[in-house]
C-alpha atoms as a PDB file:
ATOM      1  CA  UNK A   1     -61.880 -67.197 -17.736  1.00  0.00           C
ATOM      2  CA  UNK A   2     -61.181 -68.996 -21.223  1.00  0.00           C
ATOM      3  CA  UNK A   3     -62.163 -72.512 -21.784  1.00  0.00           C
ATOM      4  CA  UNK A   4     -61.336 -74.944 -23.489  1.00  0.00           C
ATOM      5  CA  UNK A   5     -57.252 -73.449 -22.981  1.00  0.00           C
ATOM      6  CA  UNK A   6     -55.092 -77.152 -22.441  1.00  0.00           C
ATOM      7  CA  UNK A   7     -53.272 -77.075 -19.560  1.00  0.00           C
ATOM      8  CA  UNK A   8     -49.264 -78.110 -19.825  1.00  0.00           C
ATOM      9  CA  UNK A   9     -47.191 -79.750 -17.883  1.00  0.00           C
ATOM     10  CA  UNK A  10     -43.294 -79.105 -18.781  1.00  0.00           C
ATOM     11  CA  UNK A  11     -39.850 -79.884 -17.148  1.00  0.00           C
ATOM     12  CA  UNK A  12     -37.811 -77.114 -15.938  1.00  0.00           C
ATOM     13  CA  UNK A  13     -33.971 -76.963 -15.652  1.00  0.00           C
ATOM     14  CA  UNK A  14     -32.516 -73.764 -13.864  1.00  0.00           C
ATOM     15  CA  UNK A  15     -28.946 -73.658 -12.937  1.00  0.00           C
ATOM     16  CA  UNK A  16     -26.541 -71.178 -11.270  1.00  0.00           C
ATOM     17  CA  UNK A  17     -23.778 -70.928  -9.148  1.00  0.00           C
ATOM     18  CA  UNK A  18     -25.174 -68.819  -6.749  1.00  0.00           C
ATOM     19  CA  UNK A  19     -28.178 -71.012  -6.382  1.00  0.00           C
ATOM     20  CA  UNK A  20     -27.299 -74.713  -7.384  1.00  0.00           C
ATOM     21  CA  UNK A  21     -29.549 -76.595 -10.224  1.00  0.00           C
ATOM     22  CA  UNK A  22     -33.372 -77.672  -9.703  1.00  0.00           C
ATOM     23  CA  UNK A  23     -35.150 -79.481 -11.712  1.00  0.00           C
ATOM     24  CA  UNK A  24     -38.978 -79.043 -11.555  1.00  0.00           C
ATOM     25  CA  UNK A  25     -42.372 -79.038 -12.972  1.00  0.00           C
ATOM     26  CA  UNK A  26     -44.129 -76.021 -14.500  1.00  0.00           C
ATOM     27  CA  UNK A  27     -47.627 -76.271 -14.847  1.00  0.00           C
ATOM     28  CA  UNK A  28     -49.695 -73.468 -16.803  1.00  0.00           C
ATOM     29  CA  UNK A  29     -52.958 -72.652 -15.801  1.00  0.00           C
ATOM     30  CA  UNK A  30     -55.189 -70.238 -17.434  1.00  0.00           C
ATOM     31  CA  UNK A  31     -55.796 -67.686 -14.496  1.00  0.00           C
ATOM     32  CA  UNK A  32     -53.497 -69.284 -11.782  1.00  0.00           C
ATOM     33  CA  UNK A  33     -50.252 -67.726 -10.658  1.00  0.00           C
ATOM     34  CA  UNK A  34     -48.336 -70.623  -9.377  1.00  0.00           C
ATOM     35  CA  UNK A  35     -45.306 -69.564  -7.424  1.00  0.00           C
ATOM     36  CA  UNK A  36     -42.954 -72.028  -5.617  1.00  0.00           C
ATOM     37  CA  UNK A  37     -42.296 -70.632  -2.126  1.00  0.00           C
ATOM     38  CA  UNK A  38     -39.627 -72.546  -1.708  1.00  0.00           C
ATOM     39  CA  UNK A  39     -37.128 -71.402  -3.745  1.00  0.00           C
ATOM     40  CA  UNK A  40     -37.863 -67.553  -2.447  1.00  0.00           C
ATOM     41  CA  UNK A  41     -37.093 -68.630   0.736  1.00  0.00           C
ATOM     42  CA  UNK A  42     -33.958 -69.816  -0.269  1.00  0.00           C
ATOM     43  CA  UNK A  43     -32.890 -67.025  -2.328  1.00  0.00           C
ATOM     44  CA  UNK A  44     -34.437 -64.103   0.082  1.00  0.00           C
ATOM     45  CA  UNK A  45     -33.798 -65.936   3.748  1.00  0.00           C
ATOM     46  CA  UNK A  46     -30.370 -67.510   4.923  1.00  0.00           C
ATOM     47  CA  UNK A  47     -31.722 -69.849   7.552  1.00  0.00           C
ATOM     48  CA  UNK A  48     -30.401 -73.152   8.716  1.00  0.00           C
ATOM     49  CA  UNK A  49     -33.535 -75.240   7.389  1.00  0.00           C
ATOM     50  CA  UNK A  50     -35.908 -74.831   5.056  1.00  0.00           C
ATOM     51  CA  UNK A  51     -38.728 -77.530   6.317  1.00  0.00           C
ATOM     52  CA  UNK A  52     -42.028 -76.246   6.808  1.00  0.00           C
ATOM     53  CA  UNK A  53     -41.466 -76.618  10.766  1.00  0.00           C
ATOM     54  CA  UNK A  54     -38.185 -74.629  10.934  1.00  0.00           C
ATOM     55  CA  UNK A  55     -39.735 -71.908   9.051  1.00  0.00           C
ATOM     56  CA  UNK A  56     -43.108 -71.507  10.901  1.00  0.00           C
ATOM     57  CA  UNK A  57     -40.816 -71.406  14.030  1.00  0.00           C
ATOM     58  CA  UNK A  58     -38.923 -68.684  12.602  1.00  0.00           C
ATOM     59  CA  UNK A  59     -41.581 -65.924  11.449  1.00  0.00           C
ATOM     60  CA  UNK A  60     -44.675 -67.463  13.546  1.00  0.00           C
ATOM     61  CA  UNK A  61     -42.322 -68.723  16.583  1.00  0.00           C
ATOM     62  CA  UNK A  62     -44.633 -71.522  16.825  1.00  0.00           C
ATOM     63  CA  UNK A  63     -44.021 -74.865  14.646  1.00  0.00           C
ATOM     64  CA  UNK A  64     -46.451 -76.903  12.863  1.00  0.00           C
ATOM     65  CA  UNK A  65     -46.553 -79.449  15.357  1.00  0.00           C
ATOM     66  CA  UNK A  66     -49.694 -77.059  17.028  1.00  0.00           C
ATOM     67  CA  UNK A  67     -51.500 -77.555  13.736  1.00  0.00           C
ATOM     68  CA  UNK A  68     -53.602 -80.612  12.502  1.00  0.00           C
ATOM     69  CA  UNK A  69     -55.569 -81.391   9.669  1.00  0.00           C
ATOM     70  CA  UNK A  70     -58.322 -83.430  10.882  1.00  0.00           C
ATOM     71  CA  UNK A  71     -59.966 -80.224  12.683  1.00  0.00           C
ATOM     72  CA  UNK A  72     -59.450 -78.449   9.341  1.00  0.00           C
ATOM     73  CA  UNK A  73     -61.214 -80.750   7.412  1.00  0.00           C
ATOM     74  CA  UNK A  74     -64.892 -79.762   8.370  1.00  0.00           C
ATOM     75  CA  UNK A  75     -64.079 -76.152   7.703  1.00  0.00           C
ATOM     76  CA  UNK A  76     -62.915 -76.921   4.400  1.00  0.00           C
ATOM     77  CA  UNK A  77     -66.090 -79.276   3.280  1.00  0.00           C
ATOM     78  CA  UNK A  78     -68.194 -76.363   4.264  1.00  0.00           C
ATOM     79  CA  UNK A  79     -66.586 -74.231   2.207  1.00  0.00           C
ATOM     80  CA  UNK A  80     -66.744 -76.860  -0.488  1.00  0.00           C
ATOM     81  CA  UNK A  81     -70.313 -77.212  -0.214  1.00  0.00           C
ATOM     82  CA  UNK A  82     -70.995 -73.687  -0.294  1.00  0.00           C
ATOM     83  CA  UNK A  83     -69.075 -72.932  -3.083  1.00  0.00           C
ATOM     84  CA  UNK A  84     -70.692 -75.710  -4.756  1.00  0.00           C
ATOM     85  CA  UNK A  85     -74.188 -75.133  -3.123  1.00  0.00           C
END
């Protein structure tokens, strides 16, 4: 990986009549593919919400409700530390 590469933050406009107009933020980062899931949703799936809920109920057929974050947390700061470590 390069250093010392600035990473930008710009405003995005896309428009069309097929898919309405978003406004977003693209941020460029040297080695990071950055893809906004949902607007492929959107385009590739026709369902009747796009929350994260309706969506995990429709390809997992459970909804998010079943997860948490609290007993995530300890996995994640032992990854952290080992990474670090």
């Amino acid at each position: 990986m390069r250093t010392g590469v600035k990473t930008e933050v710009k405003d995005t406009h896309f428009s069309s009549k097929a898919y309405g107009t978003r406004d977003s933020k693209e941020t460029n980062m040297d080695g990071r593919l950055q893809l906004d899931i949902l607007q492929v949703m959107q385009r590739d799936y026709k369902l009747r919400s796009y929350t994260l809920n309706s969506v995990c109920a429709h390809f997992l057929g459970a909804s998010t409700d079943l997860m948490r974050a609290r007993p995530l947390l300890p996995l994640e700061e032992r990854e952290l530390i080992a990474a670090c470590g």
